[in-house]
PDB file of N, CA and C in Angstrom:
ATOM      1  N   UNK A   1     -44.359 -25.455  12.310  1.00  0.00           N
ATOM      2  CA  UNK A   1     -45.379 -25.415  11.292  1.00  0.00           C
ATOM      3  C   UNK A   1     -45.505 -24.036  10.661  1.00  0.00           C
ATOM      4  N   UNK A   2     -45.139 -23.012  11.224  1.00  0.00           N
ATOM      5  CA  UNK A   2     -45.156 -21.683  10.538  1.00  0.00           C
ATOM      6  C   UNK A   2     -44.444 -21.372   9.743  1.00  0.00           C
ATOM      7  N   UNK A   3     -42.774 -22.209   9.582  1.00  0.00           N
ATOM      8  CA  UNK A   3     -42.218 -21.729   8.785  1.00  0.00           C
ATOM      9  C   UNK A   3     -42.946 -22.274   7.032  1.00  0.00           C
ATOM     10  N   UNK A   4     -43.035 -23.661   7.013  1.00  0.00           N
ATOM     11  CA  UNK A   4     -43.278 -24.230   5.893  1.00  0.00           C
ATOM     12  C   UNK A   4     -44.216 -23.583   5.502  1.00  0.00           C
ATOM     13  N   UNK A   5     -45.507 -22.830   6.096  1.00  0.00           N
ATOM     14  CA  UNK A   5     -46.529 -22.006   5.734  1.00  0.00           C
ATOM     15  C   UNK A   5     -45.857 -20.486   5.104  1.00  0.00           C
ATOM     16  N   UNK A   6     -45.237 -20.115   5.599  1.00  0.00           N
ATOM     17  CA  UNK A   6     -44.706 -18.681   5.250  1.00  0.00           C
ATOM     18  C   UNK A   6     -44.217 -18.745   4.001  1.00  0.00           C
ATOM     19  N   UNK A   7     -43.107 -20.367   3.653  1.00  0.00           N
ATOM     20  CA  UNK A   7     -42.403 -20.279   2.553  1.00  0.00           C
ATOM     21  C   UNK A   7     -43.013 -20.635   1.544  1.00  0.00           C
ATOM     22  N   UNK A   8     -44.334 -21.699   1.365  1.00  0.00           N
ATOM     23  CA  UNK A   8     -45.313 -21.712   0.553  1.00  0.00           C
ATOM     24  C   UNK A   8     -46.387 -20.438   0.522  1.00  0.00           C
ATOM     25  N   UNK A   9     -45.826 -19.808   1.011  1.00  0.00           N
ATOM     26  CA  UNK A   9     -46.562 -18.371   0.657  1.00  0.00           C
ATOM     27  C   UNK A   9     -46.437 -16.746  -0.103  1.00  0.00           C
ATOM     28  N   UNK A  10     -44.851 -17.595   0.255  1.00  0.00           N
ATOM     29  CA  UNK A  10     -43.993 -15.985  -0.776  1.00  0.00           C
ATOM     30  C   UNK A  10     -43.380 -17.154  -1.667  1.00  0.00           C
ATOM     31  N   UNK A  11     -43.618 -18.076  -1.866  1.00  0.00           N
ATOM     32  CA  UNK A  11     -43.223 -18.927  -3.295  1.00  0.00           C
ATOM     33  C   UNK A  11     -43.861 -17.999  -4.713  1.00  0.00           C
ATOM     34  N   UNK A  12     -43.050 -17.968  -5.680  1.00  0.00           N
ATOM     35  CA  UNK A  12     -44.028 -17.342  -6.573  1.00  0.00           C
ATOM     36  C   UNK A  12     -45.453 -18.353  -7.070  1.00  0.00           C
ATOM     37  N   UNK A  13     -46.201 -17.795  -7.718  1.00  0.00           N
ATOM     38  CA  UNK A  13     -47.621 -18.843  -8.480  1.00  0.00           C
ATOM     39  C   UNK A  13     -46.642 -19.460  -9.555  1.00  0.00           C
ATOM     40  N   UNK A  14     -47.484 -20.726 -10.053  1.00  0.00           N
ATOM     41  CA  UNK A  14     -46.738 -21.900 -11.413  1.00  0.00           C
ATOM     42  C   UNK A  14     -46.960 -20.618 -12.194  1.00  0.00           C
ATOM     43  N   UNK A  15     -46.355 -20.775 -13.108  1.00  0.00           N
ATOM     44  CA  UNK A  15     -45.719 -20.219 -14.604  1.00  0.00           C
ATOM     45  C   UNK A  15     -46.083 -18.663 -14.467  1.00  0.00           C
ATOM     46  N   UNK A  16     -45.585 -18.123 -13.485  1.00  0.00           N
ATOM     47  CA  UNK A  16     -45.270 -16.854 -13.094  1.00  0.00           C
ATOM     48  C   UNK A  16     -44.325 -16.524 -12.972  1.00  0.00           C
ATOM     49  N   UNK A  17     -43.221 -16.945 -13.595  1.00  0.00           N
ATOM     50  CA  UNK A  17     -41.825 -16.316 -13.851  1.00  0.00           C
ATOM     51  C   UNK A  17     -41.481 -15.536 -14.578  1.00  0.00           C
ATOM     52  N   UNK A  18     -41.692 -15.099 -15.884  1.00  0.00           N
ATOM     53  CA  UNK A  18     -41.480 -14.533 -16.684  1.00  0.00           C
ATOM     54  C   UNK A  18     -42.140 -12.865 -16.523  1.00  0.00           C
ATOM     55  N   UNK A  19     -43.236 -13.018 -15.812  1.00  0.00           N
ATOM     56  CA  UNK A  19     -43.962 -11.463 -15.545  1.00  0.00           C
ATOM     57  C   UNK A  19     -43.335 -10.929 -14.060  1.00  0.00           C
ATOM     58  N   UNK A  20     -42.994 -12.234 -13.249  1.00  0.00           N
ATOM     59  CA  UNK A  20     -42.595 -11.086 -12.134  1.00  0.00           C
ATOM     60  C   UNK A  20     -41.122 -10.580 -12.166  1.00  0.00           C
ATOM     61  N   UNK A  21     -40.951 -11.108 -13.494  1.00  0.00           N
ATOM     62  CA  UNK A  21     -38.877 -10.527 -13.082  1.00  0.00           C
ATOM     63  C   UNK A  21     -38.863  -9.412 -14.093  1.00  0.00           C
ATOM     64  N   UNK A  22     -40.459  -8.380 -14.526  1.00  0.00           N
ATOM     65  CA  UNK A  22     -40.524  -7.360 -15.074  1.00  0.00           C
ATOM     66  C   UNK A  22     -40.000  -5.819 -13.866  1.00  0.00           C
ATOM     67  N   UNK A  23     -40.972  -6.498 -12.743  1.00  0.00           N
ATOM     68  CA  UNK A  23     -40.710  -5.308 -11.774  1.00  0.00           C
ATOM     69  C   UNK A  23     -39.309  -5.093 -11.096  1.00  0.00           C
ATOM     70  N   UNK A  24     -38.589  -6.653 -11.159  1.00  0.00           N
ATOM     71  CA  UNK A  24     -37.698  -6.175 -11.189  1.00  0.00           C
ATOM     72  C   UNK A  24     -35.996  -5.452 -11.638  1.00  0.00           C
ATOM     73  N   UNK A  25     -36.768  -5.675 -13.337  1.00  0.00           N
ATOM     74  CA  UNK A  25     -35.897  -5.215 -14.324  1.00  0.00           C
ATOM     75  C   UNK A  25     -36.206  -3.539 -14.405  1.00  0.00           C
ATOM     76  N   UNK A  26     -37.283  -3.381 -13.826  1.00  0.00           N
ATOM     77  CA  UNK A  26     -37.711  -1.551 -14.001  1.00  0.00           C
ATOM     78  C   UNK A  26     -37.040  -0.965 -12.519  1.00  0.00           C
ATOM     79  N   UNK A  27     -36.895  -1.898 -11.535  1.00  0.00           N
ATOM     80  CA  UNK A  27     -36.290  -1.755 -10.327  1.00  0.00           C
ATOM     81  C   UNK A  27     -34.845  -1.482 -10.435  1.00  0.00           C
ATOM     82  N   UNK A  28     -34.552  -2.459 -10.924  1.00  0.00           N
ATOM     83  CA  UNK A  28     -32.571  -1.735 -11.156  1.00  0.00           C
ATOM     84  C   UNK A  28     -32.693  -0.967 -12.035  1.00  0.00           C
ATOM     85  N   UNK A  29     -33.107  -0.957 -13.020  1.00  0.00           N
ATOM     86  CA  UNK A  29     -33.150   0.660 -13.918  1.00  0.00           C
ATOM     87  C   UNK A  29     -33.425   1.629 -13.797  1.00  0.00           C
ATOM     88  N   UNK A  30     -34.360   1.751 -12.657  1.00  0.00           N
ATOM     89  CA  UNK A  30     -34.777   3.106 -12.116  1.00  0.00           C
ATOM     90  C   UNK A  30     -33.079   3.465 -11.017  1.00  0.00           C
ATOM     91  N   UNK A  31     -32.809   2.244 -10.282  1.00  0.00           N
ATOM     92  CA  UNK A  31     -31.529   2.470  -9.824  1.00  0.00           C
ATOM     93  C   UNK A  31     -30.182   2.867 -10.251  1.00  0.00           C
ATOM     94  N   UNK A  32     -30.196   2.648 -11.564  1.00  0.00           N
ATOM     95  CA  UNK A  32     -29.217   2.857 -12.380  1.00  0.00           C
ATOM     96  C   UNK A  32     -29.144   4.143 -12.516  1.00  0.00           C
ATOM     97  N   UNK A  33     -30.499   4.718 -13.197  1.00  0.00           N
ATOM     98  CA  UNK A  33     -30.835   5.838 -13.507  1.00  0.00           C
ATOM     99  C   UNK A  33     -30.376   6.922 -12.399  1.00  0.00           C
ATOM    100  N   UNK A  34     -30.722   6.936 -11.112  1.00  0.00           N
ATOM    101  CA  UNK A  34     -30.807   7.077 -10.032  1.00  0.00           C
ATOM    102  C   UNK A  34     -29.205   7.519  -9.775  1.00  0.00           C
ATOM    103  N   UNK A  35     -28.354   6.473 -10.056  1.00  0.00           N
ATOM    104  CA  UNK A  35     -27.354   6.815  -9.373  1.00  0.00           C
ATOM    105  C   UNK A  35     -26.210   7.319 -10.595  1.00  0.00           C
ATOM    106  N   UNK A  36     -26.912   7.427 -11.764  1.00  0.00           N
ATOM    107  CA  UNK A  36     -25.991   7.855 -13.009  1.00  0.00           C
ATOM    108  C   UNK A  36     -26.168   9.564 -12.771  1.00  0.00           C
ATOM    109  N   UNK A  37     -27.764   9.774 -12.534  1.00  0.00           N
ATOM    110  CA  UNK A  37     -27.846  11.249 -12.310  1.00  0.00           C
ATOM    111  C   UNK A  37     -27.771  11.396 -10.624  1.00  0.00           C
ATOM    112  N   UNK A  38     -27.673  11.018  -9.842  1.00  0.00           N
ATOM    113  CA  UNK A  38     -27.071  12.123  -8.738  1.00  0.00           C
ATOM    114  C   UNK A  38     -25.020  12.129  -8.726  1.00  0.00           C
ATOM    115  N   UNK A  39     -24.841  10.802  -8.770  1.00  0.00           N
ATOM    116  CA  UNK A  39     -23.351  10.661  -8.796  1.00  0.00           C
ATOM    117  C   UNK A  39     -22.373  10.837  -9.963  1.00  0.00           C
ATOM    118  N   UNK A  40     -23.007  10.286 -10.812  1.00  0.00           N
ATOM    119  CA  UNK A  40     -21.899  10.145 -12.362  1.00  0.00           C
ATOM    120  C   UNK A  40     -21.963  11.728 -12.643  1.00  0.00           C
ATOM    121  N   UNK A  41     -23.335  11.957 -13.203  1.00  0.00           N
ATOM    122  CA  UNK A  41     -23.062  13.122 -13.977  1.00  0.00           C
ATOM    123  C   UNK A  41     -22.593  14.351 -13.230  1.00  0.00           C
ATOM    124  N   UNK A  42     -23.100  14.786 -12.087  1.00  0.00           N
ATOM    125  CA  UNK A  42     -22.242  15.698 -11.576  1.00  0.00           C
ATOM    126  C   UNK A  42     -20.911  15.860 -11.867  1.00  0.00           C
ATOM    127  N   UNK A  43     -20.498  14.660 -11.106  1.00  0.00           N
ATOM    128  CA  UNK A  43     -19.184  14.428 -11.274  1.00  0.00           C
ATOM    129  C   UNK A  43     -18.391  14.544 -12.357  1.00  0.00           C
ATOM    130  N   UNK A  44     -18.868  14.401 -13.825  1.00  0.00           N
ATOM    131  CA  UNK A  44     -18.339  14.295 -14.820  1.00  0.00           C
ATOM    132  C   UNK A  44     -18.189  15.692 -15.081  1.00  0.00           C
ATOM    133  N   UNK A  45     -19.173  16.858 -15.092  1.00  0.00           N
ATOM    134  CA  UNK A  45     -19.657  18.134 -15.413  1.00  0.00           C
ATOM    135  C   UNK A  45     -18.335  18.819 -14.556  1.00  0.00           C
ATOM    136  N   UNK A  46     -17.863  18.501 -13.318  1.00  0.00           N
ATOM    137  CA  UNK A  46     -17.259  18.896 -12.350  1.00  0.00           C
ATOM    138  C   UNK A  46     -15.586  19.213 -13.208  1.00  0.00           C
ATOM    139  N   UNK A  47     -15.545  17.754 -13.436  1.00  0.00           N
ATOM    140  CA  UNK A  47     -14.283  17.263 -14.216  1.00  0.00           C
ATOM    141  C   UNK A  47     -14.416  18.110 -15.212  1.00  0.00           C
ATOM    142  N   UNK A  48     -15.143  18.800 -16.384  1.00  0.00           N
ATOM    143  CA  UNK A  48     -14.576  18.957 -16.967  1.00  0.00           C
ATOM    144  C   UNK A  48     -14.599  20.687 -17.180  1.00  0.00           C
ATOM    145  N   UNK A  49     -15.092  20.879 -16.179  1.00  0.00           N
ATOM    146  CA  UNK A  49     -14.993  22.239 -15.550  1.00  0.00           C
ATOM    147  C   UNK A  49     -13.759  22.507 -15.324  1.00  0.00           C
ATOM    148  N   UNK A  50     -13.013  21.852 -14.109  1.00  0.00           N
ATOM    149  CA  UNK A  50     -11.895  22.142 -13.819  1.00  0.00           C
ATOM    150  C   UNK A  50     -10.848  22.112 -14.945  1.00  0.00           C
ATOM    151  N   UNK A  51     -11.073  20.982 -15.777  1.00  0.00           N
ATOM    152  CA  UNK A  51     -10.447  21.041 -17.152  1.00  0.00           C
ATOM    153  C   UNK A  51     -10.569  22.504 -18.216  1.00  0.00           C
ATOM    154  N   UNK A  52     -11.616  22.703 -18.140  1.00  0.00           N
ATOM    155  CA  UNK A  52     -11.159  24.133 -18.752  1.00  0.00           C
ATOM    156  C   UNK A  52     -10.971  25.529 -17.749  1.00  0.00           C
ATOM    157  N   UNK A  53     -10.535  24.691 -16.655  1.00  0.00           N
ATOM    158  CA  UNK A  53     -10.308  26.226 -15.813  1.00  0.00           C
ATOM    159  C   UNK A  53      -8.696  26.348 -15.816  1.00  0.00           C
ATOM    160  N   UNK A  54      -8.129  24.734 -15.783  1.00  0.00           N
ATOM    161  CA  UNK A  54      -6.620  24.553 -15.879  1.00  0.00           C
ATOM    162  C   UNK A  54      -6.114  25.660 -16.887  1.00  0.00           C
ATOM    163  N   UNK A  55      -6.945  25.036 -18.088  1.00  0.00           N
ATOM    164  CA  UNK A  55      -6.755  25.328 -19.619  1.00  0.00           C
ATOM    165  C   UNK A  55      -6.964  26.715 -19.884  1.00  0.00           C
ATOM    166  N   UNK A  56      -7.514  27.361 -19.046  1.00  0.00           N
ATOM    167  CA  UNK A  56      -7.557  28.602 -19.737  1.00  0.00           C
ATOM    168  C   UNK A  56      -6.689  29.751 -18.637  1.00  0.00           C
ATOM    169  N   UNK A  57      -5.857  28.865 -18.035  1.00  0.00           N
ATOM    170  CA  UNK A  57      -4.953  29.811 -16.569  1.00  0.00           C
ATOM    171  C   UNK A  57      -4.287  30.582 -17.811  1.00  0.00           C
ATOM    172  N   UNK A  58      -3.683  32.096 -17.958  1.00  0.00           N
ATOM    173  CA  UNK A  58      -3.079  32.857 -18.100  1.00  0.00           C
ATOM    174  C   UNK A  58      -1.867  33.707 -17.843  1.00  0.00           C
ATOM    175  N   UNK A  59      -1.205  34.148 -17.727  1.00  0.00           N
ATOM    176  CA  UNK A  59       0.247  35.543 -17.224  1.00  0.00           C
ATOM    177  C   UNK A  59      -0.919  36.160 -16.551  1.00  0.00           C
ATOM    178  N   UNK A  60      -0.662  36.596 -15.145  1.00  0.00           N
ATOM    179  CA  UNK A  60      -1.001  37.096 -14.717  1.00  0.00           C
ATOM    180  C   UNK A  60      -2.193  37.240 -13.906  1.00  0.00           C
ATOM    181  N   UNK A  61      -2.916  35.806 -13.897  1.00  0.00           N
ATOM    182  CA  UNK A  61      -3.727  35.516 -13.511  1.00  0.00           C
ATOM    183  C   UNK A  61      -3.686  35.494 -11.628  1.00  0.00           C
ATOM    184  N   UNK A  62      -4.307  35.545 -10.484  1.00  0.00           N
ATOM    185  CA  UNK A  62      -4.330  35.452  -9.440  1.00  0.00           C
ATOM    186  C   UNK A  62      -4.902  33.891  -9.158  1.00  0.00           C
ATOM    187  N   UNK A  63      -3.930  32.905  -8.327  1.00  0.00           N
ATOM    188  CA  UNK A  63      -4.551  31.620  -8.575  1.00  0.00           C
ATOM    189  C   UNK A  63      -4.172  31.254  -7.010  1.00  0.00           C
ATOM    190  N   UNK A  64      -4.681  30.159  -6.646  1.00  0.00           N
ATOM    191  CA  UNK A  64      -4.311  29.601  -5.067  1.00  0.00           C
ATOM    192  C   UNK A  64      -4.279  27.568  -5.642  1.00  0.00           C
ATOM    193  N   UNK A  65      -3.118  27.029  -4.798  1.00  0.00           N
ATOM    194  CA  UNK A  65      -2.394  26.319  -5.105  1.00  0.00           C
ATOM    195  C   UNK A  65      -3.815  25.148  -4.408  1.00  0.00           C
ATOM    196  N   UNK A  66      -3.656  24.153  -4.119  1.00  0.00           N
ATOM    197  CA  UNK A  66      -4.545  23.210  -3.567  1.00  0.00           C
ATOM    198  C   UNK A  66      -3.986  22.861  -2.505  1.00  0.00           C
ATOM    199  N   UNK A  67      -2.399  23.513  -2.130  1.00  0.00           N
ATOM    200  CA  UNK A  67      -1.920  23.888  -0.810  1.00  0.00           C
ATOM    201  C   UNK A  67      -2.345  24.903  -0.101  1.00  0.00           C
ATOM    202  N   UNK A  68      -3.347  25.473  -0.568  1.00  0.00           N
ATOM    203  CA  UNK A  68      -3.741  27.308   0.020  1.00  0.00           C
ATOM    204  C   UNK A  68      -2.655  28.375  -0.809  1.00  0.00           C
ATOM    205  N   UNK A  69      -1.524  28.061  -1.252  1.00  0.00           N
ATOM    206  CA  UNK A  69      -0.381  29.117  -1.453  1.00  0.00           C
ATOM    207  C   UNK A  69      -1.570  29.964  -2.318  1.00  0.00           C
ATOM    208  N   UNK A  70      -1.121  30.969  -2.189  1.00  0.00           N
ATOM    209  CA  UNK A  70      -1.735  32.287  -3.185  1.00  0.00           C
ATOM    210  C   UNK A  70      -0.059  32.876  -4.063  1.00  0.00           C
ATOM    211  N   UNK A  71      -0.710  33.117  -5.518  1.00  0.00           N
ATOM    212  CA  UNK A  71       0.408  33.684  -6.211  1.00  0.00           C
ATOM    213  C   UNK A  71       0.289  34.147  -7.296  1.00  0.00           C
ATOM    214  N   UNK A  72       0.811  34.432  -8.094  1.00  0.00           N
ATOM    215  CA  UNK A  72       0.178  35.241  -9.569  1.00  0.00           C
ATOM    216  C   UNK A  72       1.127  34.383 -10.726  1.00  0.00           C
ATOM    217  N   UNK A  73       0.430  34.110 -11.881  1.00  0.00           N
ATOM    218  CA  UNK A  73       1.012  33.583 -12.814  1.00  0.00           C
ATOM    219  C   UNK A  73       2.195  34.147 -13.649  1.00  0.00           C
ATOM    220  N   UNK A  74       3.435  33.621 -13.481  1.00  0.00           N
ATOM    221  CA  UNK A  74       4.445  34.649 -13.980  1.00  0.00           C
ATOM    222  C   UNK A  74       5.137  33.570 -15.871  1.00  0.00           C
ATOM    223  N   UNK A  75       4.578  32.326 -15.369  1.00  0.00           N
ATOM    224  CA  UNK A  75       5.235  31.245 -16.876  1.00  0.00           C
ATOM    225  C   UNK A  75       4.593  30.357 -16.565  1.00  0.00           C
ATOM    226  N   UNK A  76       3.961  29.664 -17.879  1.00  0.00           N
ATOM    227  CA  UNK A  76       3.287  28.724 -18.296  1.00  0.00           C
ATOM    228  C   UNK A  76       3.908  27.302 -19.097  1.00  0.00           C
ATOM    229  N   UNK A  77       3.713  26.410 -18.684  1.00  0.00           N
ATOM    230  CA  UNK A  77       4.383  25.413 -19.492  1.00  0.00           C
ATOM    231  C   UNK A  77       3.323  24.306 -19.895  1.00  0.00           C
ATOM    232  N   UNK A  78       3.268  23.108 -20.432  1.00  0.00           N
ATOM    233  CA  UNK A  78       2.186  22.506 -20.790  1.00  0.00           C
ATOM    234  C   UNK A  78       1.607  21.576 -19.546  1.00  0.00           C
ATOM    235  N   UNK A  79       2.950  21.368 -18.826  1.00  0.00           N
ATOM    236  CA  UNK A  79       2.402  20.783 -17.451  1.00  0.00           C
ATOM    237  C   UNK A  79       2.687  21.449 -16.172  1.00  0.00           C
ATOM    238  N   UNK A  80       3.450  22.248 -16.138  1.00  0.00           N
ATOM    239  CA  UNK A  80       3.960  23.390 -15.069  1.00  0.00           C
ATOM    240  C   UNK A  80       3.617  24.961 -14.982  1.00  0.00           C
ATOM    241  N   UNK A  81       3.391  25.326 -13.879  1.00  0.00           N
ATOM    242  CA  UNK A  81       2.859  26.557 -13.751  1.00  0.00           C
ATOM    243  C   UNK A  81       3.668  27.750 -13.030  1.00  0.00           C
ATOM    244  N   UNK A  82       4.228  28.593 -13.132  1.00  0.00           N
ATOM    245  CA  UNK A  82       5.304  29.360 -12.104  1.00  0.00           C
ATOM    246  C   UNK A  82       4.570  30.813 -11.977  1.00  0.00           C
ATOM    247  N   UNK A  83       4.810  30.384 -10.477  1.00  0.00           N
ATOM    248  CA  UNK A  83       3.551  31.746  -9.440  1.00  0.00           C
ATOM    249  C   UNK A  83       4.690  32.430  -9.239  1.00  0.00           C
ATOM    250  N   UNK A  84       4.342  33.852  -8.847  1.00  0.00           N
ATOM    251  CA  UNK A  84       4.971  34.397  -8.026  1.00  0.00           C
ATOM    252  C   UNK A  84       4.610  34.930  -6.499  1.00  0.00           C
ATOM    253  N   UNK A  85       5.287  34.097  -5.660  1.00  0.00           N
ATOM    254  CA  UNK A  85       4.624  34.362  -4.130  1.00  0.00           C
ATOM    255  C   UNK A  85       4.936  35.705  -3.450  1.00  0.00           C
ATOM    256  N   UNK A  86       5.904  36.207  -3.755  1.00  0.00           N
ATOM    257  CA  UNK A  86       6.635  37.519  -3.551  1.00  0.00           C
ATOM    258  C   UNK A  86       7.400  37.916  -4.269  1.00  0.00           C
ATOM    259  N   UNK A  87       8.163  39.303  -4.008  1.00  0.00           N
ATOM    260  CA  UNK A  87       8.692  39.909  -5.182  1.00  0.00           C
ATOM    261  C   UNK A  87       9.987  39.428  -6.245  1.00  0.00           C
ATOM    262  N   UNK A  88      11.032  38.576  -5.652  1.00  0.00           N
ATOM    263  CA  UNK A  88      11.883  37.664  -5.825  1.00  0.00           C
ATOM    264  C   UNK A  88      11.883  36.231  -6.174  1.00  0.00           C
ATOM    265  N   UNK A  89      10.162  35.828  -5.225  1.00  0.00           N
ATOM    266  CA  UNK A  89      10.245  34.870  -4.883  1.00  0.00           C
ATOM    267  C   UNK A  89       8.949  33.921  -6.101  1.00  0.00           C
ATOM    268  N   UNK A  90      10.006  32.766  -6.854  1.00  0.00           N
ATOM    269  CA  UNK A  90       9.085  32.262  -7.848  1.00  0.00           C
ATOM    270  C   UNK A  90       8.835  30.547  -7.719  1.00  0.00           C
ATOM    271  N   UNK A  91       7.988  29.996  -7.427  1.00  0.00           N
ATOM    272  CA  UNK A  91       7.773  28.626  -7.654  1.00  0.00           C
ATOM    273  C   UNK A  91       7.089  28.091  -8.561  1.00  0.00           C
ATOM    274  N   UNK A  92       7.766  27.145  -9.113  1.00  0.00           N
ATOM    275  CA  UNK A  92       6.453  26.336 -10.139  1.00  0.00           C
ATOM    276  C   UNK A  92       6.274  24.875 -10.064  1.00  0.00           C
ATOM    277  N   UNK A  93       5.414  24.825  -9.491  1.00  0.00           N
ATOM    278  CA  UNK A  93       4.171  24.021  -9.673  1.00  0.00           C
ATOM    279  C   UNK A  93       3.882  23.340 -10.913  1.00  0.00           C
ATOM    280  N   UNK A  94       2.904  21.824 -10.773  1.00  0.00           N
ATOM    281  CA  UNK A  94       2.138  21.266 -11.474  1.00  0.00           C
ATOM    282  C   UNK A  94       0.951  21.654 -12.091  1.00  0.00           C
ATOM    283  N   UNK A  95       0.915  21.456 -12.661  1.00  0.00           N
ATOM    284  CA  UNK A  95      -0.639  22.429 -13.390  1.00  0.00           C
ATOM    285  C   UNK A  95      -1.944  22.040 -12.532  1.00  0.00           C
ATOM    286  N   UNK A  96      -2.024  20.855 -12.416  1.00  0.00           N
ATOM    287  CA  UNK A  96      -2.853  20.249 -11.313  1.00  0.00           C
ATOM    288  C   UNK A  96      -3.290  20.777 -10.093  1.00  0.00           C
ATOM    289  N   UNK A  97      -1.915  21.335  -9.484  1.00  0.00           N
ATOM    290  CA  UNK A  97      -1.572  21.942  -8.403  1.00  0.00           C
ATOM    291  C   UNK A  97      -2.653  22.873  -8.056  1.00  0.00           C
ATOM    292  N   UNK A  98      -3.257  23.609  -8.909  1.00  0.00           N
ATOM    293  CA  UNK A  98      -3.887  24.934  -9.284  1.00  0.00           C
ATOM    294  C   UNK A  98      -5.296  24.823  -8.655  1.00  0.00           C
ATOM    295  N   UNK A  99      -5.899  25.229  -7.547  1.00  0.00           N
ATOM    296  CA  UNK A  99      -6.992  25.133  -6.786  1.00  0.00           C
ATOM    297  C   UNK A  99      -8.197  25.430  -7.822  1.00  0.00           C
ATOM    298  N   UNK A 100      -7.868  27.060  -7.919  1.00  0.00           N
ATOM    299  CA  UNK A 100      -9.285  28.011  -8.647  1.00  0.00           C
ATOM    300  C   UNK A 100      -7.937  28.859  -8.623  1.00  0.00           C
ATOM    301  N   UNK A 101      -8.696  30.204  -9.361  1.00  0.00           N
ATOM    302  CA  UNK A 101      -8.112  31.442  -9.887  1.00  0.00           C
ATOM    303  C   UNK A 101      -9.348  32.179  -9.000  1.00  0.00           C
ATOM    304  N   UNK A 102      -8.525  33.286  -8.630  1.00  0.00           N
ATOM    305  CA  UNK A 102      -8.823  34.487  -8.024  1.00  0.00           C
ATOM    306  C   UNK A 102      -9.444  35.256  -8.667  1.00  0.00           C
ATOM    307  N   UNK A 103     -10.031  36.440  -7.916  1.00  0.00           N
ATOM    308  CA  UNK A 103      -9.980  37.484  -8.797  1.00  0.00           C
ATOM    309  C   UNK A 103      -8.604  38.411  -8.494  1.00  0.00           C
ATOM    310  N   UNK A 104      -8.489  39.366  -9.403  1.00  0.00           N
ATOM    311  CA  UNK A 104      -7.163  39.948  -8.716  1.00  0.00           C
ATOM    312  C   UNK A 104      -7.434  40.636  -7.899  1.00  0.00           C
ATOM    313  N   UNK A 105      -6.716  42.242  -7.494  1.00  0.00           N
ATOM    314  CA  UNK A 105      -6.837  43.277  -6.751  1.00  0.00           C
ATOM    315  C   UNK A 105      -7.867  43.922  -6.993  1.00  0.00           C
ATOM    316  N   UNK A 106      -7.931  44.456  -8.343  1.00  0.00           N
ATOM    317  CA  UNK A 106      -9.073  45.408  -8.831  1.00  0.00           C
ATOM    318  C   UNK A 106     -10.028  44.725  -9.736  1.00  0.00           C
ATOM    319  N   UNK A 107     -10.310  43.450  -9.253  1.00  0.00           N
ATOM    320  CA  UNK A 107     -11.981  42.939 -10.052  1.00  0.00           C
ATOM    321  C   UNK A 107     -12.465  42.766  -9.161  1.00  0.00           C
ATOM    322  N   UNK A 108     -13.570  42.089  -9.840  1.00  0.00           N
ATOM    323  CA  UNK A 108     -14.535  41.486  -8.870  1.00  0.00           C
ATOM    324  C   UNK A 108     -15.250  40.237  -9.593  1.00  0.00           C
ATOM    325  N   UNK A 109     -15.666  39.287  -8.817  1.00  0.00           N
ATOM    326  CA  UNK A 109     -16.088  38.123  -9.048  1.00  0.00           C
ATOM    327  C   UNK A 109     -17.107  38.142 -10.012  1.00  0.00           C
ATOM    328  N   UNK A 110     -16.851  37.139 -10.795  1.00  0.00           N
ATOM    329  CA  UNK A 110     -17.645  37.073 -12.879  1.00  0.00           C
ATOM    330  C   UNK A 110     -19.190  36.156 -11.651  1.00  0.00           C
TER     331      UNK A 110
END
């Protein structure tokens, strides 16, 4: 007997449909909202950060690979990047590849 009582009890009232599916149209929208600004937009801001950090690598720049390698920018190509790890020694890389940029020897962090 308790159940049939419980379920005639969270039944909605007659012709109360239309007002209660307000709270929960402000309910997913606040969720939406919710998860556009902690997850999306960061994320997007992030992206296009790194996009102009690719974009603005230079000759000579001090950069570390997303392998850890550390190396200095010796040639630039539109998708390839060539470090120099030592004095002989030159690899190039994907542009992608490119962690962050350093500062060099004699700066200091912007």
């Amino acid at each position: 007997m308790l159940f049939p009582d419980l379920a005639y009890a969270a039944a909605s009232p007659p012709g109360g449909g239309a007002q209660s599916m307000l709270p929960t149209i402000v309910m997913v929208a606040a969720m939406l909202a919710i998860f556009y600004f902690l997850l999306l937009r960061p994320q997007q801001k992030q992206k296009q950060e790194r996009e102009r950090m690719l974009s603005s690598i230079k000759k000579g720049d001090r950069v570390v690979t997303s392998g850890g390698l550390h190396g200095t920018v010796t040639g630039l190509n539109e998708h390839t990047v060539t470090l120099r790890v030592d004095n002989q020694v030159k690899l190039e890389f994907d542009r992608g590849a490119i962690g962050r940029v350093v500062a060099g020897q004699g700066e200091k962090d912007a």
